[in-house]
C-alpha atoms as a PDB file:
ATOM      1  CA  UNK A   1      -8.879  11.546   3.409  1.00  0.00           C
ATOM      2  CA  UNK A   2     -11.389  13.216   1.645  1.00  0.00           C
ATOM      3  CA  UNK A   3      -9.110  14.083  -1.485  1.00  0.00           C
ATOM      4  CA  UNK A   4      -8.425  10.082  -1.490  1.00  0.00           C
ATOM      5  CA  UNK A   5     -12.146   9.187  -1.640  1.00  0.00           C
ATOM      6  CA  UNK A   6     -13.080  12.029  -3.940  1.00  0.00           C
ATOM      7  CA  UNK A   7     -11.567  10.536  -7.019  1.00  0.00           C
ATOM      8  CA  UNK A   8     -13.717   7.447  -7.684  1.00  0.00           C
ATOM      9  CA  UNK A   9     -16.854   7.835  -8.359  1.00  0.00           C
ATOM     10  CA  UNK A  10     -18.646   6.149  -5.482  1.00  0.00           C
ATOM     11  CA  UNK A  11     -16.982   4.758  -2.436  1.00  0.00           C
ATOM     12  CA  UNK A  12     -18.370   1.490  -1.075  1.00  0.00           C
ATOM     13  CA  UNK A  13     -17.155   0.498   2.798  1.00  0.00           C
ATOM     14  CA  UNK A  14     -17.759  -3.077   3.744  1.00  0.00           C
ATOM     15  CA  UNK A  15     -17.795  -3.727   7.600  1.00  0.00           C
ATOM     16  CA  UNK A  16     -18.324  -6.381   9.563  1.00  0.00           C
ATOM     17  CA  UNK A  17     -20.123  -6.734  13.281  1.00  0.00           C
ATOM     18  CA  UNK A  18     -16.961  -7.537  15.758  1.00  0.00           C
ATOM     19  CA  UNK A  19     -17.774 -10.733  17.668  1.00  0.00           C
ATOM     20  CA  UNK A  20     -16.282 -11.615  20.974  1.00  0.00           C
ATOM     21  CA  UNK A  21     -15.719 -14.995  19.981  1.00  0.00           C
ATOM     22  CA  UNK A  22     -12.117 -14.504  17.985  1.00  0.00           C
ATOM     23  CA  UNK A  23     -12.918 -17.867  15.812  1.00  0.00           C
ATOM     24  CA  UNK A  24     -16.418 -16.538  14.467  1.00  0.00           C
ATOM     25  CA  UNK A  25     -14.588 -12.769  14.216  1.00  0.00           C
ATOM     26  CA  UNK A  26     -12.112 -14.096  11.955  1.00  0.00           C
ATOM     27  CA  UNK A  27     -14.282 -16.565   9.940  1.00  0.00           C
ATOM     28  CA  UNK A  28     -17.024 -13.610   9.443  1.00  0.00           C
ATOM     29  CA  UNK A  29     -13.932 -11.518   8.267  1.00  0.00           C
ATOM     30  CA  UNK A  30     -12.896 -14.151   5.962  1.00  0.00           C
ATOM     31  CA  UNK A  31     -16.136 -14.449   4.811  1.00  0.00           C
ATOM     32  CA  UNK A  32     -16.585 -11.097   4.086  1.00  0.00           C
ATOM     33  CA  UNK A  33     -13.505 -10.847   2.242  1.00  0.00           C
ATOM     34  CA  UNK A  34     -14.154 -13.408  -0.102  1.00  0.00           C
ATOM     35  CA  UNK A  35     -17.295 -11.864  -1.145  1.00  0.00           C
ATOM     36  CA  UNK A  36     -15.476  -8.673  -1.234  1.00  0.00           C
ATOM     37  CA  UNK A  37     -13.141 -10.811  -3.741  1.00  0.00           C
ATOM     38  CA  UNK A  38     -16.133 -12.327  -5.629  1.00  0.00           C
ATOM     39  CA  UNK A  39     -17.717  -8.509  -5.932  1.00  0.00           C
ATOM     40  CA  UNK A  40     -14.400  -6.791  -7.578  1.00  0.00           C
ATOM     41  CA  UNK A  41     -14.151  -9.949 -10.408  1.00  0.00           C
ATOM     42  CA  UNK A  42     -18.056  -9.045 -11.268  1.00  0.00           C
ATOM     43  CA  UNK A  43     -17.205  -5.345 -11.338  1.00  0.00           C
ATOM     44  CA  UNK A  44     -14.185  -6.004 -13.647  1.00  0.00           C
ATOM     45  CA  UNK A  45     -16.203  -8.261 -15.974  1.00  0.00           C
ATOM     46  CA  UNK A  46     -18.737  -5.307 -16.320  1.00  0.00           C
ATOM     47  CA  UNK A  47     -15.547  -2.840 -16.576  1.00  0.00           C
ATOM     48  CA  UNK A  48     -16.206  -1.127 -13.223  1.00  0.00           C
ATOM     49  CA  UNK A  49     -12.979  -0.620 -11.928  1.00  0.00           C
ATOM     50  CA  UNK A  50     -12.853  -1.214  -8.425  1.00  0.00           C
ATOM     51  CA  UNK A  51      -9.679  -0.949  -5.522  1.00  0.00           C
ATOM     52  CA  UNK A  52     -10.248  -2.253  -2.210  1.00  0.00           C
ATOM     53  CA  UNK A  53      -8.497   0.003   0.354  1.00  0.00           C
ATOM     54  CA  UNK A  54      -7.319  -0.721   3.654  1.00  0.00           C
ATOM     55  CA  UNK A  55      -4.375   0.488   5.797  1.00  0.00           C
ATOM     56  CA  UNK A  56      -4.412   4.119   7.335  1.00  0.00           C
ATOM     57  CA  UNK A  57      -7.628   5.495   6.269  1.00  0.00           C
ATOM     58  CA  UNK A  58      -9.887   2.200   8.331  1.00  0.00           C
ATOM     59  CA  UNK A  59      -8.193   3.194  11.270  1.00  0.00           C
ATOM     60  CA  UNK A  60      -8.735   6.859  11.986  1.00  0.00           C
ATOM     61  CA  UNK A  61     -11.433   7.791  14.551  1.00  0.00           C
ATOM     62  CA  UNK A  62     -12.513  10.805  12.130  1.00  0.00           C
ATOM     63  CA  UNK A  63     -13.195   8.380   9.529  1.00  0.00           C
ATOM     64  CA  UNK A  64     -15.100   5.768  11.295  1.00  0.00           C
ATOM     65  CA  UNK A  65     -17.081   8.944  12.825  1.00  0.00           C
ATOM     66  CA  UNK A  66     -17.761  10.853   9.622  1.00  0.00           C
ATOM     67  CA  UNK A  67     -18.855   7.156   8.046  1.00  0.00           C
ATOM     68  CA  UNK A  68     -21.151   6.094  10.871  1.00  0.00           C
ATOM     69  CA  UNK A  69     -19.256   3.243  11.716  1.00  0.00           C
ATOM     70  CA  UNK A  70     -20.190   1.931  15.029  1.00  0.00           C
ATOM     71  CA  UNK A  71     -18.075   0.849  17.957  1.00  0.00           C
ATOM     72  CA  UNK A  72     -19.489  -2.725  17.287  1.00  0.00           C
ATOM     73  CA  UNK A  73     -18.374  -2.937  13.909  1.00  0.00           C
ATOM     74  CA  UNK A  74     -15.336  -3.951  12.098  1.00  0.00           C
ATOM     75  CA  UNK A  75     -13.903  -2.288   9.016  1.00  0.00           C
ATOM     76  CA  UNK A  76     -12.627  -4.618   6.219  1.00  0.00           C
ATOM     77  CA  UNK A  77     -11.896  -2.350   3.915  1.00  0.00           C
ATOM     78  CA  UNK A  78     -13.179   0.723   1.667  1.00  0.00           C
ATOM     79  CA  UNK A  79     -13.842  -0.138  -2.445  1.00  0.00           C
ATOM     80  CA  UNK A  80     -13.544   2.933  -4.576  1.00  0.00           C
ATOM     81  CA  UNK A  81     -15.642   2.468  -7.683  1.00  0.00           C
ATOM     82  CA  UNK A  82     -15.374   3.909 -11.241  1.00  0.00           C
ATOM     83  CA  UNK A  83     -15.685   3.590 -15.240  1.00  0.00           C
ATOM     84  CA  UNK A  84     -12.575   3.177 -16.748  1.00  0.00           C
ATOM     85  CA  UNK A  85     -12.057   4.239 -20.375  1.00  0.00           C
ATOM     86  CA  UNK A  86      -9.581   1.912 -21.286  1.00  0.00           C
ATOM     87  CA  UNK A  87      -9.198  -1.714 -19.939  1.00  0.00           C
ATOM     88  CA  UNK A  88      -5.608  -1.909 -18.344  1.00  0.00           C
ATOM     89  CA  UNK A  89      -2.967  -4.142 -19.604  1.00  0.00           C
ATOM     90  CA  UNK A  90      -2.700  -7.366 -16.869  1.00  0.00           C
ATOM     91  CA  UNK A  91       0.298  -7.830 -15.141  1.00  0.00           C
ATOM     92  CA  UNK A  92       2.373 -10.817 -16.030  1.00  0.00           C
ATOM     93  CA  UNK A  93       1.520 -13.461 -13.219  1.00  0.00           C
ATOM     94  CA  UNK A  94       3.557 -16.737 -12.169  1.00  0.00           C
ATOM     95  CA  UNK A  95       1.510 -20.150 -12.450  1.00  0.00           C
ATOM     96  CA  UNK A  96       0.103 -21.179  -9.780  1.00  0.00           C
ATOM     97  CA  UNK A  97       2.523 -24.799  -9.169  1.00  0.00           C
ATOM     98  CA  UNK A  98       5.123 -21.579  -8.333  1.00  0.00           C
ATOM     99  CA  UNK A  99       3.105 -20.327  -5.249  1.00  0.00           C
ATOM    100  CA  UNK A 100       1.663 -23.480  -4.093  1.00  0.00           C
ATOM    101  CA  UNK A 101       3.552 -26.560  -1.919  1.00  0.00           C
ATOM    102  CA  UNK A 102       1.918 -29.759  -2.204  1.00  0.00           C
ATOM    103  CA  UNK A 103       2.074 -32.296   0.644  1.00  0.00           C
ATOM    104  CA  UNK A 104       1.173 -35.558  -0.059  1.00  0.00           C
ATOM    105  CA  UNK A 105      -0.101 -37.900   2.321  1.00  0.00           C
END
């Protein structure tokens, strides 16, 4: 975990407070992962490179300890930041029509 973490240059976890009420738990997580969304396009744009983690890592009790993360909190994911000395080629990407269905009413 810590070998992981170790090679960016500074480690950013976003969290969320866990709500009771599922609705407002899920639109505060949506929320929060839009800005997440919003925050890596402004890091690109200033050529930080940034990759938001999730999986494995969120979920381990030593983590959340050795983070601080409380019981009342959510993790949405862990953004490993660094300078990047060459920008990376972008992928080839579909058009959007391809991964949309319209419905008309």
């Amino acid at each position: 975990m810590a070998e992981k973490l170790s090679q960016s240059q500074a480690n950013i976890i976003i969290t969320v407070p866990k709500d009771e009420n599922e609705m407002k738990q899920e639109e505060d997580f949506s929320a929060v992962s839009a800005f997440i969304q919003n925050f890596l396009l402004l890091a690109w744009e200033q050529e930080i490179g940034v990759l938001w983690k999730t999986g494995k890592l969120i979920h381990q009790p030593g983590f959340r300890k050795i983070a601080g993360i409380k019981e009342d909190e959510a993790i949405v994911g862990v953004l490993m930041l660094g300078k990047f000395d060459d920008v990376p080629a972008p992928k080839p990407r579909e058009a959007i029509i391809e991964k949309l269905t319209l419905i008309e009413a």
